[in-house]
C-alpha atoms as a PDB file:
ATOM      1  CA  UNK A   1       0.033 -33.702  33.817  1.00  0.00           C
ATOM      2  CA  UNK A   2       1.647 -35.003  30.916  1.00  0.00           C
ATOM      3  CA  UNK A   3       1.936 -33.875  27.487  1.00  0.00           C
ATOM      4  CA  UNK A   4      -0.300 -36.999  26.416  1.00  0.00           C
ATOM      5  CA  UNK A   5      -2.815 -35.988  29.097  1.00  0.00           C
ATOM      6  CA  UNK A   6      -3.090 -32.303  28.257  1.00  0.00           C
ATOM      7  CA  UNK A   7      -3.714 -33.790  24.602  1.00  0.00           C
ATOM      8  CA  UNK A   8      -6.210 -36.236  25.774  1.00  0.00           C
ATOM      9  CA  UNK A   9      -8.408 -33.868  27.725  1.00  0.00           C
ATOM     10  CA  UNK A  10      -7.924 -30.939  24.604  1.00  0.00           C
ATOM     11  CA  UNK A  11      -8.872 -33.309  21.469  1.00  0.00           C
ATOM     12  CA  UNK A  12     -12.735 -33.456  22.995  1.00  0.00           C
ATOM     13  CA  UNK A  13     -13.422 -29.697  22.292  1.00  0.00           C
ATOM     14  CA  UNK A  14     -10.028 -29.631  19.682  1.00  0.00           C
ATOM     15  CA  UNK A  15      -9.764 -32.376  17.532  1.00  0.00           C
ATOM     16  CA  UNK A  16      -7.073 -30.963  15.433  1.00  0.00           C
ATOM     17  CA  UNK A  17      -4.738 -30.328  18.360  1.00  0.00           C
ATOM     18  CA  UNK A  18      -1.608 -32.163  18.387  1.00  0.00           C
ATOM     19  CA  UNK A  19       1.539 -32.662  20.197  1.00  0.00           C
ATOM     20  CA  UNK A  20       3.635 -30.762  17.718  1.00  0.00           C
ATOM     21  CA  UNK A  21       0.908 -27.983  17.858  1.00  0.00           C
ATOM     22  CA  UNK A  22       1.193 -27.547  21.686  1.00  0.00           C
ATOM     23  CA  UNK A  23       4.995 -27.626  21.926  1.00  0.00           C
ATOM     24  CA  UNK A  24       4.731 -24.814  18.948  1.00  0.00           C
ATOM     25  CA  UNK A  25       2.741 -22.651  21.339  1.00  0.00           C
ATOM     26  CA  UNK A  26       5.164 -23.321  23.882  1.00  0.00           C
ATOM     27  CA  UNK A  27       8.002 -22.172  22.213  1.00  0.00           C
ATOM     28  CA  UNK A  28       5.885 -19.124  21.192  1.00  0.00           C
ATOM     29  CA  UNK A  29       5.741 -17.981  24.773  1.00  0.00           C
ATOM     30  CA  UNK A  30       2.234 -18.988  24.898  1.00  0.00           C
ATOM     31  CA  UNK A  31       2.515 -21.293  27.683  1.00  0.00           C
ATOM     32  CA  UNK A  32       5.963 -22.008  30.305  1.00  0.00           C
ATOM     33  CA  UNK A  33       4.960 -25.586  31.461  1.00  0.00           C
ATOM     34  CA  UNK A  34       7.537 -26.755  34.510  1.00  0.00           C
ATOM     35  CA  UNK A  35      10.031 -29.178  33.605  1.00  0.00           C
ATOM     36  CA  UNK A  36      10.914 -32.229  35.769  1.00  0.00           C
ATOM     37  CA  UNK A  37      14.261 -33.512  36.848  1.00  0.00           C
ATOM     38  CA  UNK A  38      13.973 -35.722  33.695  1.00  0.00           C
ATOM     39  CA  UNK A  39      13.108 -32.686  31.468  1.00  0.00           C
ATOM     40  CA  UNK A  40       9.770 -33.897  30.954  1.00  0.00           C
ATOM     41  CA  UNK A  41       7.214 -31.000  30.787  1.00  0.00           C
ATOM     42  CA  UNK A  42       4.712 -31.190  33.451  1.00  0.00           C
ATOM     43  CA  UNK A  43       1.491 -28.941  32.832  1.00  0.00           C
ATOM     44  CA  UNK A  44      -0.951 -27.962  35.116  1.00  0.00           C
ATOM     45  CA  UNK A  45      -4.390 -26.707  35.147  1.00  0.00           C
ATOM     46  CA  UNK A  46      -3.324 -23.258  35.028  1.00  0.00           C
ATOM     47  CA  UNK A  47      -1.652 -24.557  31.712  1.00  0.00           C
ATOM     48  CA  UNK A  48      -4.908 -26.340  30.433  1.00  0.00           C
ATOM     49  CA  UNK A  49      -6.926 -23.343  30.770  1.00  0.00           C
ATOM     50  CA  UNK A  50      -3.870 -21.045  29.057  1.00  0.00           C
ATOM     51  CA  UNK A  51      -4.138 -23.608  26.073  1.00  0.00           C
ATOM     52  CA  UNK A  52      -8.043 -23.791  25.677  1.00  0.00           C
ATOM     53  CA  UNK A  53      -7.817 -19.812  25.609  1.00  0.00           C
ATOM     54  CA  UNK A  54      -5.168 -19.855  22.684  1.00  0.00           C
ATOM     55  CA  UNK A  55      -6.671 -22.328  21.031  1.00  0.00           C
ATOM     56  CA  UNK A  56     -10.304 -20.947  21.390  1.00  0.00           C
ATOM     57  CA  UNK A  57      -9.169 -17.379  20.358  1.00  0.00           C
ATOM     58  CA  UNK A  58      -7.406 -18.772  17.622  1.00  0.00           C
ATOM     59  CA  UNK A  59     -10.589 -20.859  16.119  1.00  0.00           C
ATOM     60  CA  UNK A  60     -13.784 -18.671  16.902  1.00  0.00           C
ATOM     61  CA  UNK A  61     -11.690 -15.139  16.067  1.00  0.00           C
ATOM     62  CA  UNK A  62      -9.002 -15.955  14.324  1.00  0.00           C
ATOM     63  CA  UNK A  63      -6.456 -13.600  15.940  1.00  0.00           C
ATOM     64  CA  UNK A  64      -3.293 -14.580  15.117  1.00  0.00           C
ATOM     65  CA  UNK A  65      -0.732 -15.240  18.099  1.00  0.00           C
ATOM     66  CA  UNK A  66       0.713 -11.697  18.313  1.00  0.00           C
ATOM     67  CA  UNK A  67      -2.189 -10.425  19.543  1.00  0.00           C
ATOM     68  CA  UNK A  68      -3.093 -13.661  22.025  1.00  0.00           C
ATOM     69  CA  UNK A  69      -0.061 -13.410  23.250  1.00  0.00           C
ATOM     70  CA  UNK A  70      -0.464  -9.710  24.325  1.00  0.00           C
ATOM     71  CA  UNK A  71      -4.038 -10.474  25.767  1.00  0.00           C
ATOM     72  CA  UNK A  72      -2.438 -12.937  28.199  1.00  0.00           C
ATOM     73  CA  UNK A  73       0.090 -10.590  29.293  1.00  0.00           C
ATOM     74  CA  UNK A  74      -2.793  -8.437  30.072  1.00  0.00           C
ATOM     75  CA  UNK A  75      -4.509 -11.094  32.029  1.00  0.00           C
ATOM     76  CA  UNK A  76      -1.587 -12.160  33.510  1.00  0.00           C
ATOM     77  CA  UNK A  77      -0.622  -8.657  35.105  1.00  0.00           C
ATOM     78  CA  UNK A  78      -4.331  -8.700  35.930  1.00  0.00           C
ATOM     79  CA  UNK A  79      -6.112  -5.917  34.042  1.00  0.00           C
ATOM     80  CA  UNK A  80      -9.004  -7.543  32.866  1.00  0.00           C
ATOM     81  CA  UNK A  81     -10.609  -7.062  36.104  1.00  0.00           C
ATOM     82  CA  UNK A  82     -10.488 -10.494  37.404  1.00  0.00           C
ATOM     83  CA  UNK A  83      -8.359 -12.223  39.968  1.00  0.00           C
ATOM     84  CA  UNK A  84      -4.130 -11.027  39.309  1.00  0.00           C
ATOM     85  CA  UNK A  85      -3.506 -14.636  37.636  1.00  0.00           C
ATOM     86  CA  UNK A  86      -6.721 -14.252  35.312  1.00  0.00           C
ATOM     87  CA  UNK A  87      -7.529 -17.807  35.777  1.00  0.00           C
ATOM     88  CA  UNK A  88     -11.480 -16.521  35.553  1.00  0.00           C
ATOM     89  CA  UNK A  89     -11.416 -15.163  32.182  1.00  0.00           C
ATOM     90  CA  UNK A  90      -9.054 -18.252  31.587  1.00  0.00           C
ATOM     91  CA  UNK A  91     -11.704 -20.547  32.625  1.00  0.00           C
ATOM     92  CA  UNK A  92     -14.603 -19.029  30.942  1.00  0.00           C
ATOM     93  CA  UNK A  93     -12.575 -20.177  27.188  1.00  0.00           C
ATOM     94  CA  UNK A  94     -14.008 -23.396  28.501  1.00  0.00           C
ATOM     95  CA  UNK A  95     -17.863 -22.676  28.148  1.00  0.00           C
ATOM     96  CA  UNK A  96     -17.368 -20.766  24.654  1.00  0.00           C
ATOM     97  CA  UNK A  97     -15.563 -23.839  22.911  1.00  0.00           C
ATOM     98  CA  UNK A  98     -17.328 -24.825  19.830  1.00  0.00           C
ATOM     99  CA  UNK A  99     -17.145 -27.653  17.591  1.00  0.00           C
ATOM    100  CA  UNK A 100     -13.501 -27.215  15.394  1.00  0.00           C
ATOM    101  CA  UNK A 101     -13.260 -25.589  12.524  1.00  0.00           C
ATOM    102  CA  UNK A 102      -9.720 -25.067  11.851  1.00  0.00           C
ATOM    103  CA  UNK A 103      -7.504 -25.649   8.634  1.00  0.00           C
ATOM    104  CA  UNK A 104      -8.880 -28.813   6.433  1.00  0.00           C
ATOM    105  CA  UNK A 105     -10.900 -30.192   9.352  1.00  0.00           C
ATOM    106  CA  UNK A 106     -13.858 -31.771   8.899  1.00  0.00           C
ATOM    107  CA  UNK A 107     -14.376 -34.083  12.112  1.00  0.00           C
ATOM    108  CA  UNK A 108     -18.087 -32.081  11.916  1.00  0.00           C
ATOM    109  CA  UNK A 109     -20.847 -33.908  10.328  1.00  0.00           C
ATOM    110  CA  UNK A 110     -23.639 -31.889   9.568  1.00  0.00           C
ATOM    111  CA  UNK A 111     -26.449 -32.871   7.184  1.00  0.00           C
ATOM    112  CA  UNK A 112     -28.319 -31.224   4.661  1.00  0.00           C
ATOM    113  CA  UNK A 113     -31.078 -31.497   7.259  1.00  0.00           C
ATOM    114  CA  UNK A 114     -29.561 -30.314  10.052  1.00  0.00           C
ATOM    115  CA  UNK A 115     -27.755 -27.383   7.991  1.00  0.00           C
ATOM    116  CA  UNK A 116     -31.056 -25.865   7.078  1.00  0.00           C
ATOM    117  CA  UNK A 117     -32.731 -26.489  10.737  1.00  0.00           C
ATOM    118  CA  UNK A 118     -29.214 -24.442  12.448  1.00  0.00           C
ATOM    119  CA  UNK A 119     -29.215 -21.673  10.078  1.00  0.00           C
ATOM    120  CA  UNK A 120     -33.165 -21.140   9.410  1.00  0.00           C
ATOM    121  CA  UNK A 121     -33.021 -20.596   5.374  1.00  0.00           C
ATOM    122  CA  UNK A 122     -35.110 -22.840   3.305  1.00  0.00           C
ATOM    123  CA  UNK A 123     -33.572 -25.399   0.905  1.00  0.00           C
ATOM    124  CA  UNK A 124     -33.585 -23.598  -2.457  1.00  0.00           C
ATOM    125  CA  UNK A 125     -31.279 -21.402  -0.496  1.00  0.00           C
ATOM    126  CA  UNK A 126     -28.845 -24.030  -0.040  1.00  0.00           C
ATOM    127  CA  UNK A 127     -29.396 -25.501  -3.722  1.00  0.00           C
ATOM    128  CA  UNK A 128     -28.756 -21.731  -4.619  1.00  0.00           C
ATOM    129  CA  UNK A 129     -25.912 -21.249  -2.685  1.00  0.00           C
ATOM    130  CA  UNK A 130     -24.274 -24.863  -4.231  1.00  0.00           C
ATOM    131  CA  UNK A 131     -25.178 -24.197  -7.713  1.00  0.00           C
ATOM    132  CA  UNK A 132     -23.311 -20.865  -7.257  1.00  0.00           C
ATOM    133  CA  UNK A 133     -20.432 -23.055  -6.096  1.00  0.00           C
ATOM    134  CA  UNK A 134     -20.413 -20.992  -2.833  1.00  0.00           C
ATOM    135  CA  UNK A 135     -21.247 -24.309  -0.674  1.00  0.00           C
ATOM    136  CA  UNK A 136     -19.771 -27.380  -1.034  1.00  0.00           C
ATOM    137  CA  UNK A 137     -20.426 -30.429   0.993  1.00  0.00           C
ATOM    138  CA  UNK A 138     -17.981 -32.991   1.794  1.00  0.00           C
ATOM    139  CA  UNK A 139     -17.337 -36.514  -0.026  1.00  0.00           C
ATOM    140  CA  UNK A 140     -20.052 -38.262   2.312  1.00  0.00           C
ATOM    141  CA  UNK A 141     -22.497 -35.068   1.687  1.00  0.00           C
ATOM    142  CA  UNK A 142     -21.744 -33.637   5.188  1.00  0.00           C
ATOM    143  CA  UNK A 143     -21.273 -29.971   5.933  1.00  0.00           C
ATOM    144  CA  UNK A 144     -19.073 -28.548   8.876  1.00  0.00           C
ATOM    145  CA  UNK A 145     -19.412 -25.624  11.284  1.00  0.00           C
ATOM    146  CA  UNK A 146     -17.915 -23.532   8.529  1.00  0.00           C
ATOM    147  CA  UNK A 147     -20.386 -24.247   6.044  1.00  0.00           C
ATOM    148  CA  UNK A 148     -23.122 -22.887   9.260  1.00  0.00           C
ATOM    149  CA  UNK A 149     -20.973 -19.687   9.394  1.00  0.00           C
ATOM    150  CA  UNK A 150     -21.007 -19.660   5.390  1.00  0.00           C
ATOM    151  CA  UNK A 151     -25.119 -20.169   5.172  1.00  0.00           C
ATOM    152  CA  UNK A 152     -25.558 -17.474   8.036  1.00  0.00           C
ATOM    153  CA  UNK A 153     -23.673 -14.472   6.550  1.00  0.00           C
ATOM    154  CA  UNK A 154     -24.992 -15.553   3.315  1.00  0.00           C
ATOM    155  CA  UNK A 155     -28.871 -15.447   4.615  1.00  0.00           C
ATOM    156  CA  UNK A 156     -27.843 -12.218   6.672  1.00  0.00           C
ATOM    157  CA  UNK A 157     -27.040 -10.348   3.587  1.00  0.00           C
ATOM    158  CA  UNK A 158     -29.974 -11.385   1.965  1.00  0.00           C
ATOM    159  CA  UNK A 159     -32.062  -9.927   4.611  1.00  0.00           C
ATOM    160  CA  UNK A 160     -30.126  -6.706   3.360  1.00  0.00           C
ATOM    161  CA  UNK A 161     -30.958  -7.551  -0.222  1.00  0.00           C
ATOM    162  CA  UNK A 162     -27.435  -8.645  -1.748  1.00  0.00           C
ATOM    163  CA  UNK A 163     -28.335 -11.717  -3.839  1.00  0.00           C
ATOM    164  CA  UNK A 164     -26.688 -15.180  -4.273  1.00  0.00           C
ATOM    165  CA  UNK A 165     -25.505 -13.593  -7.434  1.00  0.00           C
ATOM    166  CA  UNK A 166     -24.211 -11.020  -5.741  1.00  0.00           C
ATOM    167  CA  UNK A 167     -21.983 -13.377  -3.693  1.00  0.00           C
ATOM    168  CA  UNK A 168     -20.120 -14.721  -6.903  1.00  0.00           C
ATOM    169  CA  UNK A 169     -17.875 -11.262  -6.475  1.00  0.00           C
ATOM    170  CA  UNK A 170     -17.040 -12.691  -2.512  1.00  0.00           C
ATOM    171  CA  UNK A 171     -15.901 -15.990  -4.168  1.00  0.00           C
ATOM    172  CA  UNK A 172     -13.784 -14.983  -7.003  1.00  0.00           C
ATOM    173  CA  UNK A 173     -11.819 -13.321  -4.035  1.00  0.00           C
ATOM    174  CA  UNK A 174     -11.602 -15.317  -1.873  1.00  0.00           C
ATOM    175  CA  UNK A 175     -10.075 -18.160  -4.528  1.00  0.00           C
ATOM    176  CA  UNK A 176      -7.893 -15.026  -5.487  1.00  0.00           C
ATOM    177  CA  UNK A 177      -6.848 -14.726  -1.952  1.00  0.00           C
ATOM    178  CA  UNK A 178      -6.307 -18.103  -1.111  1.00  0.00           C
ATOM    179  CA  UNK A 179      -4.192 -18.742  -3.896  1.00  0.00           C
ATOM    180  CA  UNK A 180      -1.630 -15.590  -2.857  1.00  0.00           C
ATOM    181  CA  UNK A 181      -1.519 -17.020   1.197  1.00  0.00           C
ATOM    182  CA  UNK A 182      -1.203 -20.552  -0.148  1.00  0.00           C
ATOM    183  CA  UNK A 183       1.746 -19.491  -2.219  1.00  0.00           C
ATOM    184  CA  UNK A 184       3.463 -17.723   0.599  1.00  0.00           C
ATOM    185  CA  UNK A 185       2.539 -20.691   3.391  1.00  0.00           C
ATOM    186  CA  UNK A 186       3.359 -23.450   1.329  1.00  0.00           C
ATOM    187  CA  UNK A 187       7.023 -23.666   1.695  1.00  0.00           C
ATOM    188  CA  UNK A 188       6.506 -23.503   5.041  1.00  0.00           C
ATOM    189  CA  UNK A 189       4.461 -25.999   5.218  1.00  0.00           C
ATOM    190  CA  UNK A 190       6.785 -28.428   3.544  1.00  0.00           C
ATOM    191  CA  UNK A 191       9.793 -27.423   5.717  1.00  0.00           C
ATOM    192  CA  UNK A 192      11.599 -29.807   7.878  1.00  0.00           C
ATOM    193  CA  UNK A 193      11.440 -29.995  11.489  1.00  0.00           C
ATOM    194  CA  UNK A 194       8.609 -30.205  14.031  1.00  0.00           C
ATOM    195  CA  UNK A 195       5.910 -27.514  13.841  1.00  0.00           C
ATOM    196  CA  UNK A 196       6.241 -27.051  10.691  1.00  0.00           C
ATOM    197  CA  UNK A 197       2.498 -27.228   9.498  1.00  0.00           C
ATOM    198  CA  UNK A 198       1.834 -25.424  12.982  1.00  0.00           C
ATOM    199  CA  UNK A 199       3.920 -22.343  12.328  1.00  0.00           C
ATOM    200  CA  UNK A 200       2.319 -22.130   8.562  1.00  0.00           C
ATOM    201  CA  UNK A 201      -1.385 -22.473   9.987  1.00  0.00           C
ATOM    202  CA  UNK A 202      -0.467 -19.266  11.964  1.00  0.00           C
ATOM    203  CA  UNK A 203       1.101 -17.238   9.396  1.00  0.00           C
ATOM    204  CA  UNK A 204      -2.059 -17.931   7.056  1.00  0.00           C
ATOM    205  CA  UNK A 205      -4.311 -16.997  10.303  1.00  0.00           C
ATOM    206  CA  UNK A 206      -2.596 -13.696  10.629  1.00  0.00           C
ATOM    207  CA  UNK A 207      -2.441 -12.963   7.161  1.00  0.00           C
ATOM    208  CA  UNK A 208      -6.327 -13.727   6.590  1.00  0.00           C
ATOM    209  CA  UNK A 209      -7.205 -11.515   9.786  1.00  0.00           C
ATOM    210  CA  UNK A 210      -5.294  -8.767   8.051  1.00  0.00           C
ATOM    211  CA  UNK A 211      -7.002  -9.362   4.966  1.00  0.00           C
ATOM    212  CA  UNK A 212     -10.242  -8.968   6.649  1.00  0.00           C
ATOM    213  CA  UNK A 213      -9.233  -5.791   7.577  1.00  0.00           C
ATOM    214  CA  UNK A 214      -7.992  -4.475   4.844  1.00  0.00           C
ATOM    215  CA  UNK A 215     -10.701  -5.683   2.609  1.00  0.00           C
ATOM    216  CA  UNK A 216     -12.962  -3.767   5.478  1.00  0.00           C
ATOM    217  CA  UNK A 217     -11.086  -0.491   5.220  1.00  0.00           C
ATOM    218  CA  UNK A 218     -11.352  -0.434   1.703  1.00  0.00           C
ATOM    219  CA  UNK A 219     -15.176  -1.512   1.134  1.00  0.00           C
ATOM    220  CA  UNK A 220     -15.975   1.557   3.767  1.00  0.00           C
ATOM    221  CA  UNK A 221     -13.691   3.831   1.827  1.00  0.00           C
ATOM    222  CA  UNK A 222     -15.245   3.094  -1.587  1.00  0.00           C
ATOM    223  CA  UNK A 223     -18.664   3.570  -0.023  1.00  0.00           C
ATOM    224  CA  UNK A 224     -17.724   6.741   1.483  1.00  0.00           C
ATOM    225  CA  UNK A 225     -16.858   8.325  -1.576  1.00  0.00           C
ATOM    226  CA  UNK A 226     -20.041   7.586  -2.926  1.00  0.00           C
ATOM    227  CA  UNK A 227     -22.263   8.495  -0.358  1.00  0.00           C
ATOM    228  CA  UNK A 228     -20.227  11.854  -0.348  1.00  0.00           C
END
């Protein structure tokens, strides 16, 4: 297959994907299409599958490519327990795609409606979690799948009894956050050449997984000391 085709049967599950984005995985090691005489790349199923795992891994767990890159290696010398090419575990990215929820998208329309329907709260959640400025809907009013994710840990903590109020703390770091990776992505971002935007979306996906885990280590050690 072409490069047009691999797009083409990725944008269904990926609408973000783009040309730039795949030939930026490719020159991350990610994927070693065959070349023709031409020096055309030529991609094959085997390919396909490689992608949807990237790009699945990258969206639903946010691992940054580092750390794809050595699960494929362990697939590919075939430790996972599947076949020695690991196209089963490759395959299976397939029936775990969700809808996209990467960087700016918002191809997802989901209404107020079907936001409270997904997620099970009632609405004065929702109007709670807005006037708190923790939810925002789009221009049109539409949610996307991150606003779900957003209503679900929300409602999940208040089954543990952390307020809305409570949240506020979550949000002021966050916007903290976000404005320390923006500065540092940025200037990537505005580079020259192709894959620029790519290359910046993964340093701010690494960066926020380590975040995660830093913020992590830190919230257990703080409660440790107090429980102690």
């Amino acid at each position: 297959m072409s490069i047009g085709s691999v797009l083409a049967l990725l944008r269904e599950d990926f609408p973000d994907v783009t040309i730039s984005k795949i030939r930026f995985l490719e020159s991350e090691g990610l994927i070693s299409p065959e070349r023709a005489p031409s020096g055309y790349r030529r991609f094959s199923q085997a390919d396909c599958d490689r992608l949807r795992f990237v790009l699945t891994a990258q969206r639903d767990r946010y691992l940054p490519l580092k750390v794809i890159k050595e699960q494929l290696d362990t697939i590919d010398h075939g430790n996972d327990g599947s076949s020695g090419n690991g196209t089963r575990l490759l395959s299976s990215a397939r029936s775990a795609v969700a809808p996209a929820t990467d960087f700016g998208s918002r191809a997802d329309r989901v209404s107020r409606e079907s936001l409270i329907e997904r997620t099970g709260v009632d609405s004065a959640f929702v109007t709670e979690l807005q006037r708190s400025g923790l939810l925002t809907p789009g221009p049109a009013g539409f949610f996307d799948e991150d606003a779900v994710r957003l209503v679900e840990a929300a409602a999940a903590l208040a089954s543990y009894g952390v307020e809305t109020r409570h949240l506020r703390a979550f949000k002021v770091s966050a916007d903290r956050e976000a404005g320390l990776v923006a500065q540092i992505a940025s200037p990537i971002a505005k580079g020259k050449g192709t894959g620029a935007r790519d290359r910046a979306e993964e340093l701010v996906r690494e960066i926020a997984a380590l975040s995660v885990t830093l913020h992590t280590q830190l919230v257990k050690a703080a409660v440790r000391d107090v429980l102690d």
